[in-house]
N, C-alpha and C. Protein backbone atom coordinates (compact mmCIF):
# COMPACT_ATOMS: atom_id res chain seq x y z
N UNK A 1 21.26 3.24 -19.53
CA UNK A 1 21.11 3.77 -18.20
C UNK A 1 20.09 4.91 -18.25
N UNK A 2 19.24 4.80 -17.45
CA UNK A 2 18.67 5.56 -16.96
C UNK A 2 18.25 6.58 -15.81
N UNK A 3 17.37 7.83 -15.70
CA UNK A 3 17.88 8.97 -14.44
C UNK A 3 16.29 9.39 -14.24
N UNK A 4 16.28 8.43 -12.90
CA UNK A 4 14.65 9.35 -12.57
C UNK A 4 14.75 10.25 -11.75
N UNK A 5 13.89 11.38 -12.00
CA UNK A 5 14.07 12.44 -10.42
C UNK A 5 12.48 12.74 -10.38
N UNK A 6 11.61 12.51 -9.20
CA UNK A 6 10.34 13.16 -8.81
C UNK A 6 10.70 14.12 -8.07
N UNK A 7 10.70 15.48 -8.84
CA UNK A 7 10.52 16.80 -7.71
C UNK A 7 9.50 17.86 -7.46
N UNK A 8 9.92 18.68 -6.45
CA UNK A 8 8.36 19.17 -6.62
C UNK A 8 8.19 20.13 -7.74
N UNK A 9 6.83 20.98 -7.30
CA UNK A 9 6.88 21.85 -8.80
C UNK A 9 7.89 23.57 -8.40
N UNK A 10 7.87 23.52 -7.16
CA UNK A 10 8.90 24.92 -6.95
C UNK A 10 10.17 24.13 -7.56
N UNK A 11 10.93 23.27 -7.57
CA UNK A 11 12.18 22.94 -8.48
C UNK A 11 12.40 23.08 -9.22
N UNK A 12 13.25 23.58 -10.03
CA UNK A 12 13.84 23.90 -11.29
C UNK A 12 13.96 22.32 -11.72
N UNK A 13 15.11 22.48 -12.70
CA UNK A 13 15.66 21.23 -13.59
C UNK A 13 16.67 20.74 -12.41
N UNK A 14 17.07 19.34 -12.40
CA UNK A 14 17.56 18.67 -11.43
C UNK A 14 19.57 18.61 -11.78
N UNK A 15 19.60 20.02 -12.03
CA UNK A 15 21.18 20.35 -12.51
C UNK A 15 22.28 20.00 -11.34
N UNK A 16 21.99 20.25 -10.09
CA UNK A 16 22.87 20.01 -9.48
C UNK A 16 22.81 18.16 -8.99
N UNK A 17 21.72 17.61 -8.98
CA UNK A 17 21.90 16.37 -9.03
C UNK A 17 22.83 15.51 -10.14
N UNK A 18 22.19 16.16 -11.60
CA UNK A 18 23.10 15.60 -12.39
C UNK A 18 24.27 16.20 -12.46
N UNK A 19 24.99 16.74 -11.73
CA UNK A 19 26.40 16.85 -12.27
C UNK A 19 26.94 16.39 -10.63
N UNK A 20 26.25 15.94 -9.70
CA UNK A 20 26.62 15.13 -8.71
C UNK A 20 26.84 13.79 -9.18
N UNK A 21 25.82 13.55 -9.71
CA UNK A 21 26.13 12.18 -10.84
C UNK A 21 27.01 11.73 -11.73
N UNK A 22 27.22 12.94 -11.97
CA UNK A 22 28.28 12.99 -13.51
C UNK A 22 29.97 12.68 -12.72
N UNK A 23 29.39 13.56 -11.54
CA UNK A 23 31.54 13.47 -10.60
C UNK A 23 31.22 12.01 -10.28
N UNK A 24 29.97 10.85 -10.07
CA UNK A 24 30.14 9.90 -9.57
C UNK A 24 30.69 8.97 -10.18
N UNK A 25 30.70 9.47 -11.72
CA UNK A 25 31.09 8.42 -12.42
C UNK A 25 29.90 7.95 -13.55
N UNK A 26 29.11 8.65 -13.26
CA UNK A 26 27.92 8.11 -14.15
C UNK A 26 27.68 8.98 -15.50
N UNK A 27 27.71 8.13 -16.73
CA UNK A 27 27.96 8.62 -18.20
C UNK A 27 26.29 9.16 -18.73
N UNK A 28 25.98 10.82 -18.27
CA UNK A 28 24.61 10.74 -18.33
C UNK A 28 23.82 11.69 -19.96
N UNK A 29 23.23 10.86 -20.26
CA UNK A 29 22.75 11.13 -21.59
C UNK A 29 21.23 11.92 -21.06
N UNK A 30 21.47 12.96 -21.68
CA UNK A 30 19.58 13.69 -21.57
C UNK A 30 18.97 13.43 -22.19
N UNK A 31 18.89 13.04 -22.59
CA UNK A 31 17.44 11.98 -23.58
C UNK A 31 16.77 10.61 -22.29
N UNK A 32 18.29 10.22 -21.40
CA UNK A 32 17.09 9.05 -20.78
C UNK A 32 17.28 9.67 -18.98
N UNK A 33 17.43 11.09 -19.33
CA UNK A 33 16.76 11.96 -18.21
C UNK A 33 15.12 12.39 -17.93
N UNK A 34 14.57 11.61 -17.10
CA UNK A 34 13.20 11.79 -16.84
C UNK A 34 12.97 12.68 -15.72
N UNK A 35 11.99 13.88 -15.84
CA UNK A 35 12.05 14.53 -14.47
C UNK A 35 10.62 14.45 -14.30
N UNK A 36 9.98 14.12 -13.12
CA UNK A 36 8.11 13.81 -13.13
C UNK A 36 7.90 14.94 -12.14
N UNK A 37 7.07 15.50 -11.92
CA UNK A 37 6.46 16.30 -10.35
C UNK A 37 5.11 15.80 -10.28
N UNK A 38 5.37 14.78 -9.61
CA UNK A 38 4.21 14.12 -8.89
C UNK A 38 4.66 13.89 -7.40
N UNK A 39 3.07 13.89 -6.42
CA UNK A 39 3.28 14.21 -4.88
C UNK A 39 3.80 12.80 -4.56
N UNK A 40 4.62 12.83 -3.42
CA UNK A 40 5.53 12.26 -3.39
C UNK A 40 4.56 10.15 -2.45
N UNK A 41 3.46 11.44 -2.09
CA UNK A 41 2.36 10.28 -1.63
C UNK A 41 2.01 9.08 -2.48
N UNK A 42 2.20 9.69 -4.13
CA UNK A 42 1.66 8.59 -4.77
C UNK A 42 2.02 7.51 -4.92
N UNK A 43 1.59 6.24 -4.89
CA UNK A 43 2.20 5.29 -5.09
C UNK A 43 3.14 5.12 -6.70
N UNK A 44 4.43 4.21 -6.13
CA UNK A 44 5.22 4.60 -7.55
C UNK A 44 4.46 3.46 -8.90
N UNK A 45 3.64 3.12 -8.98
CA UNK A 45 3.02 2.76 -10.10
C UNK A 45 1.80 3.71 -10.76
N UNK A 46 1.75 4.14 -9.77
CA UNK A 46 0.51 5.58 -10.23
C UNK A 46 1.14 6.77 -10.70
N UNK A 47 2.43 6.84 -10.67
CA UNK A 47 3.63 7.74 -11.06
C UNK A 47 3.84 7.69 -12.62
N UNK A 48 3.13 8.01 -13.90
CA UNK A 48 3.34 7.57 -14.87
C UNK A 48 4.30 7.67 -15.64
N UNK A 49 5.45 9.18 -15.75
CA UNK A 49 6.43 9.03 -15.86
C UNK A 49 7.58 7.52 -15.25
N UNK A 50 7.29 6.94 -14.12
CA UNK A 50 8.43 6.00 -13.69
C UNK A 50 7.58 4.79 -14.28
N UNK A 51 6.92 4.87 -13.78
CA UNK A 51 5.94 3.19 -14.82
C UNK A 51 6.20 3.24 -16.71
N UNK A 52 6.42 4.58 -17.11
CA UNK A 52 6.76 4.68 -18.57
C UNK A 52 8.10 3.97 -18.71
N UNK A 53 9.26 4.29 -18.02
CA UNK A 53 10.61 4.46 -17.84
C UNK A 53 10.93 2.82 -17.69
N UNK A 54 10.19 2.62 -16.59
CA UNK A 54 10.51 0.98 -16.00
C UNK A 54 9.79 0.14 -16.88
N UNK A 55 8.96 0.12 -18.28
CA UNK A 55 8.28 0.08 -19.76
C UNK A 55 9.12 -0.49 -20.49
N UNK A 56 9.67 0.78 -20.46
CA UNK A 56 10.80 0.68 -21.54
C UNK A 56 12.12 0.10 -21.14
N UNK A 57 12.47 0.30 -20.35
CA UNK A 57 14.18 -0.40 -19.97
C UNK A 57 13.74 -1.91 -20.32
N UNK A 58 14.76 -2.22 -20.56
CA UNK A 58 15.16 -3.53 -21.12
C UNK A 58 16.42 -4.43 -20.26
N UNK A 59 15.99 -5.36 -20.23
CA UNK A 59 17.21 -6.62 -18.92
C UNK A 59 18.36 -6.39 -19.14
N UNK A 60 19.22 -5.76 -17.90
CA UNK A 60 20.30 -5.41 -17.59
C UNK A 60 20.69 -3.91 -17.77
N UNK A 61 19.37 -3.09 -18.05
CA UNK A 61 19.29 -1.90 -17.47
C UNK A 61 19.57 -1.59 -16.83
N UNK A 62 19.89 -0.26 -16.13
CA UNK A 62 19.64 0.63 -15.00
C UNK A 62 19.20 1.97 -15.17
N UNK A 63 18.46 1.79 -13.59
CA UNK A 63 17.85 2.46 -13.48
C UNK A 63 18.47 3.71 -12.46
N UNK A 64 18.81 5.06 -12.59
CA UNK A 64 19.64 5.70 -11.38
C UNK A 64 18.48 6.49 -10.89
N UNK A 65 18.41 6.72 -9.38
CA UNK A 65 17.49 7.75 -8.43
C UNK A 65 19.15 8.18 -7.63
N UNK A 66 18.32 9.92 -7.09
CA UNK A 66 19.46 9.95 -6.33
C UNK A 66 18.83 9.98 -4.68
N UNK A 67 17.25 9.53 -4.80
CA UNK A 67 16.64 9.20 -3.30
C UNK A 67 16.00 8.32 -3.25
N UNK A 68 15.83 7.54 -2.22
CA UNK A 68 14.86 6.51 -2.36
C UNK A 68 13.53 6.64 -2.51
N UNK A 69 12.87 7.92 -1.79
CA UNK A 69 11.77 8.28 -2.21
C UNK A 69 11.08 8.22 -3.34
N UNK A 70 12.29 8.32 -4.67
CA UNK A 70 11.79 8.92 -6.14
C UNK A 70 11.18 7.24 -6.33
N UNK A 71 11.33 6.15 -5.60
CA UNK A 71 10.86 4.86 -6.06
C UNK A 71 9.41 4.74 -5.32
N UNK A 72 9.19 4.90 -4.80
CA UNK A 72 8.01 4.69 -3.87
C UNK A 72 7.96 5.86 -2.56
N UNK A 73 5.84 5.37 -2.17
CA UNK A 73 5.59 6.59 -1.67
C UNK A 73 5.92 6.00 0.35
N UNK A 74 6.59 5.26 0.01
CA UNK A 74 6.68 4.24 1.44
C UNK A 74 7.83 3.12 1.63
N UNK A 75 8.24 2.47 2.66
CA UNK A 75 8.75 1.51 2.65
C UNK A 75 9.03 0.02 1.72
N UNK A 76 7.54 0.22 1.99
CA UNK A 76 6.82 -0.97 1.25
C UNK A 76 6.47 -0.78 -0.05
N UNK A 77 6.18 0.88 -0.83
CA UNK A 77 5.95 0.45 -2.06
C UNK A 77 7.68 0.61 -2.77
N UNK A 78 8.47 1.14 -1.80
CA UNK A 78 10.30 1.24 -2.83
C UNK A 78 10.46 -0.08 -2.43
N UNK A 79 10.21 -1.42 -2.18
CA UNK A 79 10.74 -2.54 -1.73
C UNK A 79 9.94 -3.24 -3.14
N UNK A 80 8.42 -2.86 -3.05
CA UNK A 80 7.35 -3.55 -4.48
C UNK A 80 8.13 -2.86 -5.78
N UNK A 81 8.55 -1.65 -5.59
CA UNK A 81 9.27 -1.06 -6.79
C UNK A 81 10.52 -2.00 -6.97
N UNK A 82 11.30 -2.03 -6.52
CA UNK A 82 12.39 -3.55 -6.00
C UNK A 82 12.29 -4.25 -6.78
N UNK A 83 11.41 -5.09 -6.11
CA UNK A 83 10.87 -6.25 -6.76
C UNK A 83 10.49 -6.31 -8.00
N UNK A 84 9.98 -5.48 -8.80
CA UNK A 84 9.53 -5.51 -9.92
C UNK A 84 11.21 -5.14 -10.56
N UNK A 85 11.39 -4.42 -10.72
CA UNK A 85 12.43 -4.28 -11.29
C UNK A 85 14.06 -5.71 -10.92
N UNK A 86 13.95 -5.79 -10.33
CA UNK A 86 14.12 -7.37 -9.99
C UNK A 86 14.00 -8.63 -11.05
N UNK A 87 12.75 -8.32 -11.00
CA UNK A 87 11.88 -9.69 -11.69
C UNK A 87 12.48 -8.88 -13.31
N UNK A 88 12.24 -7.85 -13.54
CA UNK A 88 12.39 -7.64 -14.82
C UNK A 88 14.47 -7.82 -15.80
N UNK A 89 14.74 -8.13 -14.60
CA UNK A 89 16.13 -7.92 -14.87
C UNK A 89 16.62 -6.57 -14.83
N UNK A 90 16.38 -5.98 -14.20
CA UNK A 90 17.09 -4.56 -14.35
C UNK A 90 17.75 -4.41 -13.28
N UNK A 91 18.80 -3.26 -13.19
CA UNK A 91 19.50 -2.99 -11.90
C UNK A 91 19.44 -1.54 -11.50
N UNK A 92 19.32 -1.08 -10.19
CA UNK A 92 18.72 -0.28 -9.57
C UNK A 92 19.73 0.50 -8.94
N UNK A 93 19.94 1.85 -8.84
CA UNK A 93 21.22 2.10 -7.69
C UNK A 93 20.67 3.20 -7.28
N UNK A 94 21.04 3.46 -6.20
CA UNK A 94 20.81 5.21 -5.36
C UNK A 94 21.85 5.98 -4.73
N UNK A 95 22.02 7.02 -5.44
CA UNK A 95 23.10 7.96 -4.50
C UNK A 95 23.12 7.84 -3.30
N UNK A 96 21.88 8.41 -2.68
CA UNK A 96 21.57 8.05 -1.20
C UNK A 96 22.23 6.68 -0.08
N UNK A 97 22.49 5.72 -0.86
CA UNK A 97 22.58 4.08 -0.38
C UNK A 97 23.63 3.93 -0.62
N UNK A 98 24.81 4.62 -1.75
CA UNK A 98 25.78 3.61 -2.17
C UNK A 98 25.50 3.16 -3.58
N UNK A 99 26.58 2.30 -3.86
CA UNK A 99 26.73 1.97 -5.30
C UNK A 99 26.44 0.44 -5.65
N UNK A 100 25.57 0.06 -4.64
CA UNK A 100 25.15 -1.15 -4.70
C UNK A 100 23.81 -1.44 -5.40
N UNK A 101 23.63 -2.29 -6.13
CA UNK A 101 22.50 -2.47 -7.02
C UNK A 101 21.60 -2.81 -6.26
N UNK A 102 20.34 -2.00 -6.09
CA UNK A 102 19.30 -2.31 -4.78
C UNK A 102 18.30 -3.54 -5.46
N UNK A 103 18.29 -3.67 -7.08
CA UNK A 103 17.63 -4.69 -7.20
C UNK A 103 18.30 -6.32 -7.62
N UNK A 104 19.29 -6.10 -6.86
CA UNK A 104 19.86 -7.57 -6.94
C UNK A 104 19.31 -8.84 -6.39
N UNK A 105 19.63 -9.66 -7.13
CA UNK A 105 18.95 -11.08 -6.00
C UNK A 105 19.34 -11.39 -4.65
N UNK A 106 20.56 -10.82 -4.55
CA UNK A 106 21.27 -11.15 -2.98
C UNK A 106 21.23 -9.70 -2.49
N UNK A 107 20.34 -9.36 -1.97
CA UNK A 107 19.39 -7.93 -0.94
C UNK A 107 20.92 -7.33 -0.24
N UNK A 108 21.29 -6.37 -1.10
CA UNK A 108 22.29 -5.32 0.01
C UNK A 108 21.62 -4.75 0.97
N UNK A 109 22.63 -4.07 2.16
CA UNK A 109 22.22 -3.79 3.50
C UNK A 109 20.90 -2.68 3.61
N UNK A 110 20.79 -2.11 2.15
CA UNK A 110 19.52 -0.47 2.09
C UNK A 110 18.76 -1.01 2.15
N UNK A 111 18.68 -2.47 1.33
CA UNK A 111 17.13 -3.07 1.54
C UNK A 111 16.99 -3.83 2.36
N UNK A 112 17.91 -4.81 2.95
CA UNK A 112 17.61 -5.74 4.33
C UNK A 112 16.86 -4.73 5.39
N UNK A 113 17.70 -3.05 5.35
CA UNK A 113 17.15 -2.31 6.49
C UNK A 113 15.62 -1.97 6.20
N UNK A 114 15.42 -1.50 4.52
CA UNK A 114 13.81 -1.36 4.36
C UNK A 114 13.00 -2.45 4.77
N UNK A 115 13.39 -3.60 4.53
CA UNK A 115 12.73 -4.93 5.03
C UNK A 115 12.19 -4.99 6.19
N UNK A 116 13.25 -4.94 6.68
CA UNK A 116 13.41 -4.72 8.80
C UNK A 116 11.97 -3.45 9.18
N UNK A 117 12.22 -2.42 8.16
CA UNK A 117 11.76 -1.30 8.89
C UNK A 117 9.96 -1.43 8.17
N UNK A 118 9.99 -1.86 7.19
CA UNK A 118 8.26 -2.56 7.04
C UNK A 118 7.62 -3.92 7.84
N UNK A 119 8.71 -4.57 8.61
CA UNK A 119 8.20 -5.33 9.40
C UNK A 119 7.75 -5.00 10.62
N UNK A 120 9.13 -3.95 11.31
CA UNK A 120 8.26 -3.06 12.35
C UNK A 120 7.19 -2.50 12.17
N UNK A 121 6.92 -1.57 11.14
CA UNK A 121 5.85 -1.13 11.18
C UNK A 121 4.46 -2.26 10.99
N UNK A 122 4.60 -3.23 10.29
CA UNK A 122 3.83 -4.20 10.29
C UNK A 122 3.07 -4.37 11.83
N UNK A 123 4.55 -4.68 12.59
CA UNK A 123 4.55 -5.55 13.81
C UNK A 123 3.65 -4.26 14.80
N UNK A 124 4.10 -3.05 14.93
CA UNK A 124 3.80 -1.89 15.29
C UNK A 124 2.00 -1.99 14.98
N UNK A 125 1.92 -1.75 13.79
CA UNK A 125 0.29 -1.70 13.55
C UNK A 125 -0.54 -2.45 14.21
N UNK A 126 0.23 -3.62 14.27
CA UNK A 126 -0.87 -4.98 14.81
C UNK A 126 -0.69 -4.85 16.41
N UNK A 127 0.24 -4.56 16.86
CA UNK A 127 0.05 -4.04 18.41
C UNK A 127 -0.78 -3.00 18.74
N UNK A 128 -0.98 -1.90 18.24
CA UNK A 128 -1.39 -0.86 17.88
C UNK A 128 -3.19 -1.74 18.03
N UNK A 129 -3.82 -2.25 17.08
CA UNK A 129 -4.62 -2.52 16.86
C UNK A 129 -5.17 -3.50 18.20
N UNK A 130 -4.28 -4.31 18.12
CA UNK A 130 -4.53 -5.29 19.33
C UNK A 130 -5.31 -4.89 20.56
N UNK A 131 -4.49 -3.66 20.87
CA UNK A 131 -3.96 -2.78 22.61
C UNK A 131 -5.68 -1.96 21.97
N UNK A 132 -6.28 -1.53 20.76
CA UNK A 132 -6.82 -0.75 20.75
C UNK A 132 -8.73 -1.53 20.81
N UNK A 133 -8.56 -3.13 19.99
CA UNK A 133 -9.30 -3.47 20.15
C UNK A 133 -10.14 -3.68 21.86
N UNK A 134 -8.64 -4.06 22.55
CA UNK A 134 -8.72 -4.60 24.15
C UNK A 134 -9.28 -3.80 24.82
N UNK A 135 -8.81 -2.18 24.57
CA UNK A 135 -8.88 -1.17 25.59
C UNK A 135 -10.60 -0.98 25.19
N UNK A 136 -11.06 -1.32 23.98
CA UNK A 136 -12.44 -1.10 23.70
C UNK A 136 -13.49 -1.65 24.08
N UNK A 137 -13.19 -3.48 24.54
CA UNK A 137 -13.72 -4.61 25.00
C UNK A 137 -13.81 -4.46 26.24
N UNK A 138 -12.56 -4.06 27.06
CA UNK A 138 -12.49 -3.40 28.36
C UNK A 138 -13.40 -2.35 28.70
N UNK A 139 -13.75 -1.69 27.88
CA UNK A 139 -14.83 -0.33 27.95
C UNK A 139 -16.21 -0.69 27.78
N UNK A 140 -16.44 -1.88 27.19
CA UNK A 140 -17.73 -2.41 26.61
C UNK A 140 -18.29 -1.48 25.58
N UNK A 141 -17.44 -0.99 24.97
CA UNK A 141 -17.86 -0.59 23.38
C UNK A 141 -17.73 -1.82 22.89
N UNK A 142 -18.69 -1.40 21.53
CA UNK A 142 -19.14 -2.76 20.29
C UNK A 142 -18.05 -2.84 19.37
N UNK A 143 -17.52 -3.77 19.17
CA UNK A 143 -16.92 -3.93 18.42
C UNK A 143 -17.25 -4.56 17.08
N UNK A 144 -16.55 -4.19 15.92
CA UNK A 144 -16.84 -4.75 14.15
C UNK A 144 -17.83 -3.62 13.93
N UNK A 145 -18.47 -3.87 12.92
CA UNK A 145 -19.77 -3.01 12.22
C UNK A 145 -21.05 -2.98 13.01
N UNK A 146 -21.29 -1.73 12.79
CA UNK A 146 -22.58 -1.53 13.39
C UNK A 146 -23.82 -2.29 13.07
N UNK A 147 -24.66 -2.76 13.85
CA UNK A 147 -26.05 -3.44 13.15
C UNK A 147 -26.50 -2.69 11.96
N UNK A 148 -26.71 -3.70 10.99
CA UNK A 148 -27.84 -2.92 10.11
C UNK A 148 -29.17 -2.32 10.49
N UNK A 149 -29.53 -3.23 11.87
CA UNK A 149 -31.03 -2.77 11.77
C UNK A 149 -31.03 -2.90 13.43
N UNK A 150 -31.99 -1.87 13.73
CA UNK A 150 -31.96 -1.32 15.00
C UNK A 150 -32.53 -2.22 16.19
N UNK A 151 -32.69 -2.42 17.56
CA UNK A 151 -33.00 -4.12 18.36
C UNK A 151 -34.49 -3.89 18.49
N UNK A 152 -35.34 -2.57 17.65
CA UNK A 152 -36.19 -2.75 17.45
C UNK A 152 -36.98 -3.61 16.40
N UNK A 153 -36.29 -3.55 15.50
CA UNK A 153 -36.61 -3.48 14.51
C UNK A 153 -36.39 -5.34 14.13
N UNK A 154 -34.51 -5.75 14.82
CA UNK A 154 -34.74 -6.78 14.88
C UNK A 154 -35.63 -8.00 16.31
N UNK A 155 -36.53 -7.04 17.07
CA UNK A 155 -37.42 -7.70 17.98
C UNK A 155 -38.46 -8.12 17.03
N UNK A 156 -38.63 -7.24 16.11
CA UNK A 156 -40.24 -7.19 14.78
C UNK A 156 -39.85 -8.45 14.10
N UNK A 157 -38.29 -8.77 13.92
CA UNK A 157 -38.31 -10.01 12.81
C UNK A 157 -38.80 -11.47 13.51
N UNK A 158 -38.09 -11.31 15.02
CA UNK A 158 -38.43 -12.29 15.76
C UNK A 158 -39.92 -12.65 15.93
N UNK A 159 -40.35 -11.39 16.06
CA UNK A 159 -42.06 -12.06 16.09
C UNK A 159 -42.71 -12.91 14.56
N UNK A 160 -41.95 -11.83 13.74
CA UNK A 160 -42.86 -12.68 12.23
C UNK A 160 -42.34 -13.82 12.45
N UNK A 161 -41.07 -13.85 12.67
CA UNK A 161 -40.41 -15.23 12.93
C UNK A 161 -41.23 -16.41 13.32
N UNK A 162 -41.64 -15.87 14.46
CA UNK A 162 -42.18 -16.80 15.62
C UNK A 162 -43.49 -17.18 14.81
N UNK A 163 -44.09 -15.90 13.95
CA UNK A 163 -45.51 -16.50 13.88
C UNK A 163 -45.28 -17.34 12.67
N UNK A 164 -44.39 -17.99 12.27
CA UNK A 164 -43.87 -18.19 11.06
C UNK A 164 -44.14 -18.02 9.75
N UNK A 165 -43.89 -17.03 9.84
CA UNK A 165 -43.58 -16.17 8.42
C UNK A 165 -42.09 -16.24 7.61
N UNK A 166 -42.30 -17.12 6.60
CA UNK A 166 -40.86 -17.42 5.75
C UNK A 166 -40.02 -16.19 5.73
N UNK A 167 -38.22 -17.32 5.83
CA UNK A 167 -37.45 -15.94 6.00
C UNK A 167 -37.18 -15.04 4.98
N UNK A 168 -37.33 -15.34 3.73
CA UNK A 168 -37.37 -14.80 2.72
C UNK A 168 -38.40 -13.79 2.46
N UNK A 169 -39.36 -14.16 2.86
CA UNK A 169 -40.36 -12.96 2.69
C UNK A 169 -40.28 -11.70 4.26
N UNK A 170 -39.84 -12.17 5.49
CA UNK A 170 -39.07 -11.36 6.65
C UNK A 170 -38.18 -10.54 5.85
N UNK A 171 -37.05 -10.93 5.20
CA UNK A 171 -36.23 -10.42 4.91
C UNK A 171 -36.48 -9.12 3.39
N UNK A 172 -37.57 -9.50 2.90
CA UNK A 172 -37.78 -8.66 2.21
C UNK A 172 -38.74 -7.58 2.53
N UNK A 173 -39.81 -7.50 3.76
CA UNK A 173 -40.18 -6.91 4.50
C UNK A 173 -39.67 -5.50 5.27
N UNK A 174 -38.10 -6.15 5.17
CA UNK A 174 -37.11 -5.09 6.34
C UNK A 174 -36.24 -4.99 4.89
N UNK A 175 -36.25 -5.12 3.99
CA UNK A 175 -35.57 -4.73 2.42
C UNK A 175 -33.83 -5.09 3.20
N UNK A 176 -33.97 -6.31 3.81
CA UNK A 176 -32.27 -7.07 4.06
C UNK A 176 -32.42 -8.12 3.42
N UNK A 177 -31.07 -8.53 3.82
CA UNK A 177 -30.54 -9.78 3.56
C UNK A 177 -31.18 -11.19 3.97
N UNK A 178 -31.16 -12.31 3.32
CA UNK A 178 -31.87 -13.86 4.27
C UNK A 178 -30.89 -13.85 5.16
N UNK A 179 -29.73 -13.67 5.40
CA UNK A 179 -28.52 -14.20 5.63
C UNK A 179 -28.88 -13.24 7.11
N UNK A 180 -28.98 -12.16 6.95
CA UNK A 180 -29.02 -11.24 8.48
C UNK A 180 -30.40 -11.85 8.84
N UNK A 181 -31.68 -12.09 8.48
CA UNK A 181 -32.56 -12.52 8.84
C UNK A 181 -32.28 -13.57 10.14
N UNK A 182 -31.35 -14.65 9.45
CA UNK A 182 -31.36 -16.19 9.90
C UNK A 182 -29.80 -16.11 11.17
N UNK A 183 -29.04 -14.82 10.90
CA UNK A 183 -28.22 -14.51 11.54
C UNK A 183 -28.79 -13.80 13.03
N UNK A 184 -29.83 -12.90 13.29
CA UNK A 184 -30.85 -12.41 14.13
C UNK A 184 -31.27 -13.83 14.90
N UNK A 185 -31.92 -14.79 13.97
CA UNK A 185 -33.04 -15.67 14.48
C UNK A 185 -31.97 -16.56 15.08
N UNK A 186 -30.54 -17.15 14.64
CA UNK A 186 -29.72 -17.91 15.22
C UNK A 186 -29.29 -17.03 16.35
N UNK A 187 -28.95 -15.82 16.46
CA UNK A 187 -28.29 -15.62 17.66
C UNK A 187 -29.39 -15.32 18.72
N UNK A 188 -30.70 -15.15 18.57
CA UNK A 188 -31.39 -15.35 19.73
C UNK A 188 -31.92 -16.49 20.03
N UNK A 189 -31.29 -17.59 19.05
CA UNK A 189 -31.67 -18.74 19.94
C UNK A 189 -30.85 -19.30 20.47
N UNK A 190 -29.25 -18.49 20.00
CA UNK A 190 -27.78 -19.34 21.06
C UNK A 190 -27.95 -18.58 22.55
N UNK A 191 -29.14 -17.61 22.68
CA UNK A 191 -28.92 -16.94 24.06
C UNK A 191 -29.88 -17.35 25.33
């Protein structure tokens, strides 16, 4: 068994957690006490203390946090933290949640709810985006990436164009692409 804690750097040693642990029932050895202070933003594989930890454990491990946070910097990366530990055979628990193994194959209720709550936000973003593209189209702002090259500049290709001048040598003229060249010359002839 193992004891991760990410805290910050004003924290001392994580004494009152572990002896919250210790009344829980949990038999805790300081040797496979890990304490990291890394920002809590980082993703938990960029966390090298917990990527060391989750290394070394071996199938039918565990792993103890007493927040969900200490697994990931998000929904979605404590669910990828999950999963990996999952796949590896290990078992996962959090003070925070209960005494239910969060990386089991049959998903207790902490993670059905993380599930739920990365799909909203999923679902959220893409509305978000939707409502933002519309309101922009509605405005007659441009939407996607800006031109590379200015409607002067692509009026100049059209003429070499016209006088036919290969697109390859157009395109190296204006130091672009053939591909934007023939992309210019097709859309002024779909108009």
């Amino acid at each position: 068994m193992y004891f991760y804690f990410n805290l910050p750097e004003s924290q001392g040693l994580p004494e009152p957690d572990l002896a919250r642990l210790d009344a829980a029932g949990y038999t805790i050895d300081l040797r496979r006490v890990v304490v990291e202070r890394t920002p809590h933003s980082r993703p938990a594989m960029e966390r090298g203390a917990l990527a060391n930890v989750l290394r070394r454990m071996q199938a039918r491990d565990t792993l103890v946090v007493t927040k969900l946070a200490f697994l990931g910097s998000s929904a979605r990366d404590v669910l990828s933290t999950l999963a990996r530990c999952r796949d590896a055979g290990l078992k996962v628990h959090c003070e925070e949640t209960g005494p239910a193994n969060l990386a089991s194959t049959t998903a207790p209720i902490a993670v059905k709810t993380l599930e739920a709550v990365v799909e909203l936000e999923r679902l959220s973003a893409s509305a978000r985006t939707r409502e933002f593209l519309n309101q922009a189209k509605d405005e007659g702002r441009p939407l996607g990436r800006p031109p590379s090259l200015t409607r002067q500049q692509r009026s100049r290709i059209l003429d070499r164009l016209a006088r036919g001048i290969a697109v390859s040598e157009v395109a190296r003229q204006f130091q672009t692409s053939r591909q934007t060249v023939m992309r210019i010359r097709d859309k002024a002839g779909a108009e």
